[in-house]
N, C-alpha and C. Protein backbone atom coordinates (compact mmCIF):
# COMPACT_ATOMS: atom_id res chain seq x y z
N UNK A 1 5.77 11.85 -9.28
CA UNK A 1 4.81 10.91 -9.83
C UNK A 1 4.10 11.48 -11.04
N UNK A 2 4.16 12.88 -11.38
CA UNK A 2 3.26 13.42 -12.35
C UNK A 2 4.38 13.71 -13.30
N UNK A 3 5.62 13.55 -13.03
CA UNK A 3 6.75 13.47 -13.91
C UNK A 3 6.97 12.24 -14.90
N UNK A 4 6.97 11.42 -14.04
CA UNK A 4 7.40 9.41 -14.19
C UNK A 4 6.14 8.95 -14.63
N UNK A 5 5.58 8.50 -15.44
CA UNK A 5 4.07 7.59 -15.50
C UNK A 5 4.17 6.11 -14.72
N UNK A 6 4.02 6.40 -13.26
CA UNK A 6 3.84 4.93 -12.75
C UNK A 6 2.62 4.59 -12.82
N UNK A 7 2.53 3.66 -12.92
CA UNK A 7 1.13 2.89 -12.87
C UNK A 7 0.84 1.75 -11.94
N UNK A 8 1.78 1.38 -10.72
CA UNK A 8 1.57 0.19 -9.89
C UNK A 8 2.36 0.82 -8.67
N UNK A 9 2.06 1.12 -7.25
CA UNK A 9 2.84 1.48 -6.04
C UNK A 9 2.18 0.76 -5.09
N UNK A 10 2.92 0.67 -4.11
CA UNK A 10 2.50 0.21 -2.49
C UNK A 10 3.39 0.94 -2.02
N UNK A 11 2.51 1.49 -0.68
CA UNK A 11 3.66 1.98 0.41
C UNK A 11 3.27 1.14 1.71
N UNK A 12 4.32 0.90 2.39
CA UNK A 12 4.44 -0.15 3.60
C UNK A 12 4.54 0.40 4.69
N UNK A 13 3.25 -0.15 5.55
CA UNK A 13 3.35 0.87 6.97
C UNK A 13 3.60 -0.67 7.47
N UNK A 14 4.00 -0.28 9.13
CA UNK A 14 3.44 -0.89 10.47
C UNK A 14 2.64 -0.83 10.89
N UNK A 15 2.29 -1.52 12.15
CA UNK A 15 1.14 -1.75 13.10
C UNK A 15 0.06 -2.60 13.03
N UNK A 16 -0.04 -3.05 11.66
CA UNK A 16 -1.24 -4.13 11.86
C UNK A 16 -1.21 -5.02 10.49
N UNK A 17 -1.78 -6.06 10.23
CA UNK A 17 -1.82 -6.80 8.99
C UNK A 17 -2.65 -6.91 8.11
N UNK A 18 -2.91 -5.91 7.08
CA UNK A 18 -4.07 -5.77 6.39
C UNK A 18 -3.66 -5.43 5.34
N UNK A 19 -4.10 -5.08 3.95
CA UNK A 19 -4.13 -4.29 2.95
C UNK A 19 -5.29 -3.72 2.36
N UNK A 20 -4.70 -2.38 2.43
CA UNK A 20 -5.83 -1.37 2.32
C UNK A 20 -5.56 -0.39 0.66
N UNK A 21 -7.32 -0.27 0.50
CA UNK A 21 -7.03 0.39 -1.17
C UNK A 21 -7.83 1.61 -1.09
N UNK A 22 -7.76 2.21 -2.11
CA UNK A 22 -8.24 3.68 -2.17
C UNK A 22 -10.13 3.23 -2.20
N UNK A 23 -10.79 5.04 -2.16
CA UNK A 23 -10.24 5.71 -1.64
C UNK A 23 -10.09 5.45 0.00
N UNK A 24 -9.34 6.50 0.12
CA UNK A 24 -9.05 6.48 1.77
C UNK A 24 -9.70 7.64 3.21
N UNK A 25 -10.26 8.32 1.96
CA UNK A 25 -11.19 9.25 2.51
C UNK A 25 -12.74 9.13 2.66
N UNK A 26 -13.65 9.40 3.40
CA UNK A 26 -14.84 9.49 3.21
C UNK A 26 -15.96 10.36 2.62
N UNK A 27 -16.85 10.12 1.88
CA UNK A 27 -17.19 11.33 1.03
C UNK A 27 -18.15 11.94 1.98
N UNK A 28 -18.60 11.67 3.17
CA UNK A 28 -19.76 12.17 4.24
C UNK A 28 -18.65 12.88 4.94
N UNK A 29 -18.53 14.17 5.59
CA UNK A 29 -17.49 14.66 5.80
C UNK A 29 -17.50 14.03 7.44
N UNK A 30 -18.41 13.79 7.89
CA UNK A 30 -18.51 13.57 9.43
C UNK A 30 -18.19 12.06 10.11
N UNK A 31 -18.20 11.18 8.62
CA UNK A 31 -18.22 10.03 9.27
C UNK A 31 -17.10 9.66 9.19
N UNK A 32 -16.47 8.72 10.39
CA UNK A 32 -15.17 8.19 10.99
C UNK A 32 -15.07 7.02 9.53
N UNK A 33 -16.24 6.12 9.12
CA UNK A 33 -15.17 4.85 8.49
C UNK A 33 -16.91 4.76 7.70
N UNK A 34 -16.71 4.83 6.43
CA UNK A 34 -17.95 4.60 5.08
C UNK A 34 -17.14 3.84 4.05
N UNK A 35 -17.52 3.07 3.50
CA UNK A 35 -17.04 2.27 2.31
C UNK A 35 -17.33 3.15 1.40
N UNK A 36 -16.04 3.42 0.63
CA UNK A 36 -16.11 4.38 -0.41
C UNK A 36 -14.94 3.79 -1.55
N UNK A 37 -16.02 2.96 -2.05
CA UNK A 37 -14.77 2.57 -3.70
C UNK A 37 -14.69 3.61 -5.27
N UNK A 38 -14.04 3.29 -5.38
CA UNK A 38 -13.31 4.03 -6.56
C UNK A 38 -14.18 3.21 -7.96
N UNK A 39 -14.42 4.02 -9.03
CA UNK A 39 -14.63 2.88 -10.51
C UNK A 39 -13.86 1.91 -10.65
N UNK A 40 -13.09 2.04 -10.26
CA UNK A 40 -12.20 0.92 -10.63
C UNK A 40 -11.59 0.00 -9.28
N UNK A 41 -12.93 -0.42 -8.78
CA UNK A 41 -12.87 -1.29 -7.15
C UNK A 41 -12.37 -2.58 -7.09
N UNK A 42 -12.51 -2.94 -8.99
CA UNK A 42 -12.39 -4.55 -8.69
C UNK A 42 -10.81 -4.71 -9.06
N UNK A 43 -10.25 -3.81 -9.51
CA UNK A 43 -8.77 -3.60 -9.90
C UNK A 43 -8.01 -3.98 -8.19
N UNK A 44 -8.77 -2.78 -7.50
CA UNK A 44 -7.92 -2.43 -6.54
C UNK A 44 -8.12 -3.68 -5.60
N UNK A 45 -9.27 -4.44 -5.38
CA UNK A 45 -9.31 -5.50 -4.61
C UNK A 45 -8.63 -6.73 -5.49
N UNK A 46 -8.55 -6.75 -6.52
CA UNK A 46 -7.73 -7.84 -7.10
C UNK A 46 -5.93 -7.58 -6.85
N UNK A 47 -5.68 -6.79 -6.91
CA UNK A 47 -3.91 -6.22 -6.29
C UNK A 47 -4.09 -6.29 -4.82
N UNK A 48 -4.82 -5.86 -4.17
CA UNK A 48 -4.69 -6.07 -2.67
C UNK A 48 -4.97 -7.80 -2.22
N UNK A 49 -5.81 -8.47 -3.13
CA UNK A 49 -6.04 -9.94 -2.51
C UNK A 49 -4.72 -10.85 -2.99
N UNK A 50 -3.89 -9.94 -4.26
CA UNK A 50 -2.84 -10.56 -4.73
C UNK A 50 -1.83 -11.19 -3.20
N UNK A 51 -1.62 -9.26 -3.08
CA UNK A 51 -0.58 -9.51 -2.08
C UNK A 51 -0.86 -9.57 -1.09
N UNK A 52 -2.19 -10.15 0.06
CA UNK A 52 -2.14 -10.54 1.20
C UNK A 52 -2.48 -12.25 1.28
N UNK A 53 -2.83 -12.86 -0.04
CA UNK A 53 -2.88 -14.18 -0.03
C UNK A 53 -1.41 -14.94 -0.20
N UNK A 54 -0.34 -14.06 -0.53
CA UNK A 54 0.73 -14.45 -1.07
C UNK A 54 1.40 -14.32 0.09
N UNK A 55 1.15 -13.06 1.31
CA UNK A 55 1.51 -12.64 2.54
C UNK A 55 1.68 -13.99 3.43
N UNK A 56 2.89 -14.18 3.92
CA UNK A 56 2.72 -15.46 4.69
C UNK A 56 1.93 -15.11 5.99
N UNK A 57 2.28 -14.35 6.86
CA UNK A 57 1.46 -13.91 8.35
C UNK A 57 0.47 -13.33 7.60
N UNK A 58 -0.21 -13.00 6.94
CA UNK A 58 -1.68 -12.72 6.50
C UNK A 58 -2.41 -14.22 6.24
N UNK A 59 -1.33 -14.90 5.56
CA UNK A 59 -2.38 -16.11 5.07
C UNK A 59 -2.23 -17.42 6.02
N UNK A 60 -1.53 -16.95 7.55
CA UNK A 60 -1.32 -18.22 7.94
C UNK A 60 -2.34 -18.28 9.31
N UNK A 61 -2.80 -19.58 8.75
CA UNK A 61 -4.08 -20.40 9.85
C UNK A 61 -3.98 -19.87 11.28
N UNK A 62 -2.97 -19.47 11.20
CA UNK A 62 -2.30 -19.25 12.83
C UNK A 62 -2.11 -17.92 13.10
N UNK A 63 -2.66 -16.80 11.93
CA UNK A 63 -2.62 -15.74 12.38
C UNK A 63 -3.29 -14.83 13.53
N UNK A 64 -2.49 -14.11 14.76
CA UNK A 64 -3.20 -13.54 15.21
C UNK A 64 -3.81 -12.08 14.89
N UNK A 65 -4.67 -11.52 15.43
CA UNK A 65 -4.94 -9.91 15.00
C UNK A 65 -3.75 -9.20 16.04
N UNK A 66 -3.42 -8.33 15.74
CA UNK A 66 -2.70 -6.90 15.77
C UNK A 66 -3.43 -6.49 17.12
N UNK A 67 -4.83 -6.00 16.66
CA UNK A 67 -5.31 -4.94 17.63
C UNK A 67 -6.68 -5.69 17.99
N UNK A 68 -8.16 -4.92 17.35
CA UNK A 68 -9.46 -5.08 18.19
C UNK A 68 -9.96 -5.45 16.89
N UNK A 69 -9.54 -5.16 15.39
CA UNK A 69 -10.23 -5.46 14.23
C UNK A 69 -9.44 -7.17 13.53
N UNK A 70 -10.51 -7.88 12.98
CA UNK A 70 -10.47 -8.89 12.50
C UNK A 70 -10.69 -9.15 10.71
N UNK A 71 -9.28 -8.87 10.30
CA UNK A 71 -9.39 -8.62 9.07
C UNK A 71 -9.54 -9.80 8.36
N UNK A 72 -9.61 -10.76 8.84
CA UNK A 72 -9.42 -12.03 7.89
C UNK A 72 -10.48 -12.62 7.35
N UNK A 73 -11.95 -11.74 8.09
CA UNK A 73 -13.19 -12.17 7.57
C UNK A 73 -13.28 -11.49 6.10
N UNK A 74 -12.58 -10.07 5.92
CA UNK A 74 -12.09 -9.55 4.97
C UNK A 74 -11.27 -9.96 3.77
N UNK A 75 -10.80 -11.49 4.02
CA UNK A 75 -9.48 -11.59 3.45
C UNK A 75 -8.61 -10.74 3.75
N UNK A 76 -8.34 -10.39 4.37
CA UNK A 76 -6.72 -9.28 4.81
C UNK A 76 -6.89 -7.65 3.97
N UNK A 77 -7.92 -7.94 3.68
CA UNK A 77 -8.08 -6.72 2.56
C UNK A 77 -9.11 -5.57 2.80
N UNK A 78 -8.90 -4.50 2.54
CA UNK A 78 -10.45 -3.41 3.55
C UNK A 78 -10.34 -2.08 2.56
N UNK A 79 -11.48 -1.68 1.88
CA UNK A 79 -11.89 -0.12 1.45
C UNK A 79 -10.89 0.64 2.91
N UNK A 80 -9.78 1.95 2.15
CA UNK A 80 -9.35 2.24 3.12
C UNK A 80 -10.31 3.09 4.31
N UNK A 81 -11.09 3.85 3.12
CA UNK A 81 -12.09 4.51 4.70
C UNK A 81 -13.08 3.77 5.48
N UNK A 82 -13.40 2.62 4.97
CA UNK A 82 -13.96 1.65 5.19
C UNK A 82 -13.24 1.18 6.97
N UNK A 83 -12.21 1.31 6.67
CA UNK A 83 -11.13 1.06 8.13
C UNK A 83 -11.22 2.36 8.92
N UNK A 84 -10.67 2.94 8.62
CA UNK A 84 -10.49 4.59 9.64
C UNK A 84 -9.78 5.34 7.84
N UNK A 85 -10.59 6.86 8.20
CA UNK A 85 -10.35 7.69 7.13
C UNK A 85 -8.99 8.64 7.42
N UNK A 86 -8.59 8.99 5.58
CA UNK A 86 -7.15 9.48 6.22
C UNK A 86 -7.07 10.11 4.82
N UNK A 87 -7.42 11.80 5.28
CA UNK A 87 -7.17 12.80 4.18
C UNK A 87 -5.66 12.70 3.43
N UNK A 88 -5.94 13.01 2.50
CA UNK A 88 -5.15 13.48 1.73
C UNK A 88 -3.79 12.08 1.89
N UNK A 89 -4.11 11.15 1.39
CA UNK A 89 -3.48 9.99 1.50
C UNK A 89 -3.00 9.46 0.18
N UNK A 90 -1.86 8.95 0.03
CA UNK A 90 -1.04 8.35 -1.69
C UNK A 90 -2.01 7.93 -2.60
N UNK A 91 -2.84 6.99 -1.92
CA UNK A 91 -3.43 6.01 -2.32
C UNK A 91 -4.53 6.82 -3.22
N UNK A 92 -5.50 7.40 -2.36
CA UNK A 92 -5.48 8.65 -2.81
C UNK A 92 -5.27 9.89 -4.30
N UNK A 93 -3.94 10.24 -3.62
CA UNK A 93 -3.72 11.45 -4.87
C UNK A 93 -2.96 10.79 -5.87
N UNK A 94 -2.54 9.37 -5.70
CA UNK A 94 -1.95 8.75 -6.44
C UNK A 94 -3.05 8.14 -7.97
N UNK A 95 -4.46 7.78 -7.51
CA UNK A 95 -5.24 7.61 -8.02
C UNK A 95 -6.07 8.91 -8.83
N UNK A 96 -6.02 9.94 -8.10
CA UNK A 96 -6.96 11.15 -8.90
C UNK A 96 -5.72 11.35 -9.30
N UNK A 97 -4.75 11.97 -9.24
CA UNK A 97 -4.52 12.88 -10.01
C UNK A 97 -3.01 12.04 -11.05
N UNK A 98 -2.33 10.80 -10.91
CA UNK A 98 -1.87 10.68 -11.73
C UNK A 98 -2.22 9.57 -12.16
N UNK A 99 -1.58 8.17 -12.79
CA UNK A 99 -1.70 7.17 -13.72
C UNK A 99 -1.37 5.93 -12.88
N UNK A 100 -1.58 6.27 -11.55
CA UNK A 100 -1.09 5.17 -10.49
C UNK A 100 -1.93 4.81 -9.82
N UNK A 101 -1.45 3.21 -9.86
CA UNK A 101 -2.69 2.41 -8.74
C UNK A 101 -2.10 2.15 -7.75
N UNK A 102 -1.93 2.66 -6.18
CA UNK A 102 -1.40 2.79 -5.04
C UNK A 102 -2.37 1.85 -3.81
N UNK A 103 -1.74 1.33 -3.36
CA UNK A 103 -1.70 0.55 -2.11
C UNK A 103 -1.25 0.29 -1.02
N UNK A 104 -1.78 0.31 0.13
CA UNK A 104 -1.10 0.50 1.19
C UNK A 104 -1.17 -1.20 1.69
N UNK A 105 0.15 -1.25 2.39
CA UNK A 105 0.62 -2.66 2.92
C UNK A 105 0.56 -2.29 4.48
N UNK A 106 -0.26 -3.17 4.78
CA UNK A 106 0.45 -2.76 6.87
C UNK A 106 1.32 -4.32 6.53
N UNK A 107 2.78 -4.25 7.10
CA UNK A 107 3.17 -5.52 7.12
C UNK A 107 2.98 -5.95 8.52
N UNK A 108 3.01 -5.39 9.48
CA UNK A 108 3.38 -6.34 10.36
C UNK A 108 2.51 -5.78 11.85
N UNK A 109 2.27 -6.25 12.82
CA UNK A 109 1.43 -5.65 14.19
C UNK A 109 2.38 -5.09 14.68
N UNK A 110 4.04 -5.69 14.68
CA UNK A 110 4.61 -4.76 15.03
C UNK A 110 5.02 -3.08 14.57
N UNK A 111 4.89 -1.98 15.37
CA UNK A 111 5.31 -0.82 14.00
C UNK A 111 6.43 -0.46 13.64
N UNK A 112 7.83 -0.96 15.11
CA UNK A 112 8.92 -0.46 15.14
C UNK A 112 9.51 -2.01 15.46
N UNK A 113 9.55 -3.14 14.06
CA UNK A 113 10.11 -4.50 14.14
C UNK A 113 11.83 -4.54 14.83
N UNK A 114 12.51 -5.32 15.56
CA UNK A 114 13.74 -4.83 15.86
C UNK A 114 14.23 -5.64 14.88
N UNK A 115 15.75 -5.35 14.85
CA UNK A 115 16.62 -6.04 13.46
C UNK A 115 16.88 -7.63 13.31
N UNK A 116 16.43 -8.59 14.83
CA UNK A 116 16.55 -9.51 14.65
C UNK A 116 15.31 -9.88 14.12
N UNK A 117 14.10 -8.91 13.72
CA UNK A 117 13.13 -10.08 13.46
C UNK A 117 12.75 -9.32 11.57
N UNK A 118 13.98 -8.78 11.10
CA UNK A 118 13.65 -8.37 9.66
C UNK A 118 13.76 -9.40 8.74
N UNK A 119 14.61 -10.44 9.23
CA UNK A 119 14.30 -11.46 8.14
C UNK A 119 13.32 -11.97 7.75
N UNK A 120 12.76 -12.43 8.67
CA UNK A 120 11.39 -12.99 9.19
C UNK A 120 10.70 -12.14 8.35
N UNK A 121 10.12 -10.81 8.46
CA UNK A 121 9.52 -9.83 7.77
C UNK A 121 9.68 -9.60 6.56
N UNK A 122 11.40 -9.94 6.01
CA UNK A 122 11.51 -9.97 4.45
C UNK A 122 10.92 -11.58 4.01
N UNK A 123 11.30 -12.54 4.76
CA UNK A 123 10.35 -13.57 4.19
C UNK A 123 8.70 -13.81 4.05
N UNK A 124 8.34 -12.92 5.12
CA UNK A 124 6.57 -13.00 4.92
C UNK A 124 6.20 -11.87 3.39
N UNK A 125 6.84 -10.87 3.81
CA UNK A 125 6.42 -10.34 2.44
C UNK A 125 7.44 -10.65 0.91
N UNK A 126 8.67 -11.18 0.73
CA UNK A 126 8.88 -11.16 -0.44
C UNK A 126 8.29 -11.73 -1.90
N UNK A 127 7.54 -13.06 -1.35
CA UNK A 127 6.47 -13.30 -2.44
C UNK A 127 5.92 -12.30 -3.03
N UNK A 128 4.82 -11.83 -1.56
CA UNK A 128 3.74 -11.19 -1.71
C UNK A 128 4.53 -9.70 -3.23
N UNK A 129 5.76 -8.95 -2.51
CA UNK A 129 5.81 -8.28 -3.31
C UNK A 129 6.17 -8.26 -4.95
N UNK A 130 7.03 -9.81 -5.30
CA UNK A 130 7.19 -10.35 -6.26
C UNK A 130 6.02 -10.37 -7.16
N UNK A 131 4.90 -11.06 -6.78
CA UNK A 131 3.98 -11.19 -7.35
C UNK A 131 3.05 -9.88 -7.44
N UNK A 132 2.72 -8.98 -6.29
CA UNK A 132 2.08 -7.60 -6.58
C UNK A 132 3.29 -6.66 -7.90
N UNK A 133 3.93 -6.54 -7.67
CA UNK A 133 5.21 -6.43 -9.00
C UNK A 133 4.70 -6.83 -10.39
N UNK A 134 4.53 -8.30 -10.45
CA UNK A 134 4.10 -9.13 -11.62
C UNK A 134 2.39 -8.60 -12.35
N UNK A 135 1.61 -8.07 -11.67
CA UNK A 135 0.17 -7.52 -12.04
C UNK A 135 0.50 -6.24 -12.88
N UNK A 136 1.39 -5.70 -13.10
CA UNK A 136 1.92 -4.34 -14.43
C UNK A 136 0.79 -5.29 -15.27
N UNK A 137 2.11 -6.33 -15.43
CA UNK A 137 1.76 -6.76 -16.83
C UNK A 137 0.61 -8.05 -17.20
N UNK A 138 0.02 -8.65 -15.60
CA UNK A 138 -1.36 -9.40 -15.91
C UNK A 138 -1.98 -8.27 -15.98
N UNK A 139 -2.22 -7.20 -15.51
CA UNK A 139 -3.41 -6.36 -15.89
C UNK A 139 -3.84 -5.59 -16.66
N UNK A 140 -2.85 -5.49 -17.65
CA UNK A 140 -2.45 -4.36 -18.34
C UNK A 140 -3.08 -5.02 -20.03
């Protein structure tokens, strides 16, 4: 990454349906979950509201939660330490130290989806990533 000048990433976890932006750490060393935005907060919540409004199971009426948290009062979207903190994370070192604006995707509640239900999973997110793709060049 300090080779390549990217300037736009997501990496895609499991387990729950949210999108989460830097930073991802907390600057109080003790506390579990502090809202801690970056200068550039309204960037990162404008790419994260891109792609969870575009998210079909994020944006559908009928979504259920994953676990015990209710992201949708959020818009699907959360300061990552704001959620639970997580040293030394992309999102992260992707932001200090090179030219990249990094994002984390949870796609799905499931973490380990089986192969009959990947379609399904490429259809909820392929918008979403089409269009998070397309912000290079609206934002730029």
């Amino acid at each position: 990454m300090q080779r390549y000048p990217f300037v736009l990433s997501a990496n895609l976890h499991g387990g729950e349906l949210v999108v989460t932006y830097p930073f991802d750490m907390t600057r109080t060393y003790w506390k579990a979950q502090e809202l801690t935005p970056t200068p550039d907060d309204g960037v990162f919540r404008w790419l994260a509201t891109v792609y969870a409004t575009a998210n079909l199971a994020m944006a559908s009426g009928e979504r259920r939660r994953c676990h015990y948290d209710d992201f949708t009062r959020f818009g699907n979207i959360i300061n990552g330490a704001n959620w639970h903190t997580v040293a030394g994370s992309m999102n992260d070192f992707s932001y200090l130290h090179t030219n990249c604006f990094e994002i984390t995707v949870e796609l799905s509640c499931d973490k380990f989806p089986h192969a009959s239900e990947l379609p399904e999973e490429w259809e909820n997110n392929r918008e979403s990533l089409l269009l998070f793709m397309e912000q290079v060049r609206a934002r730029g």
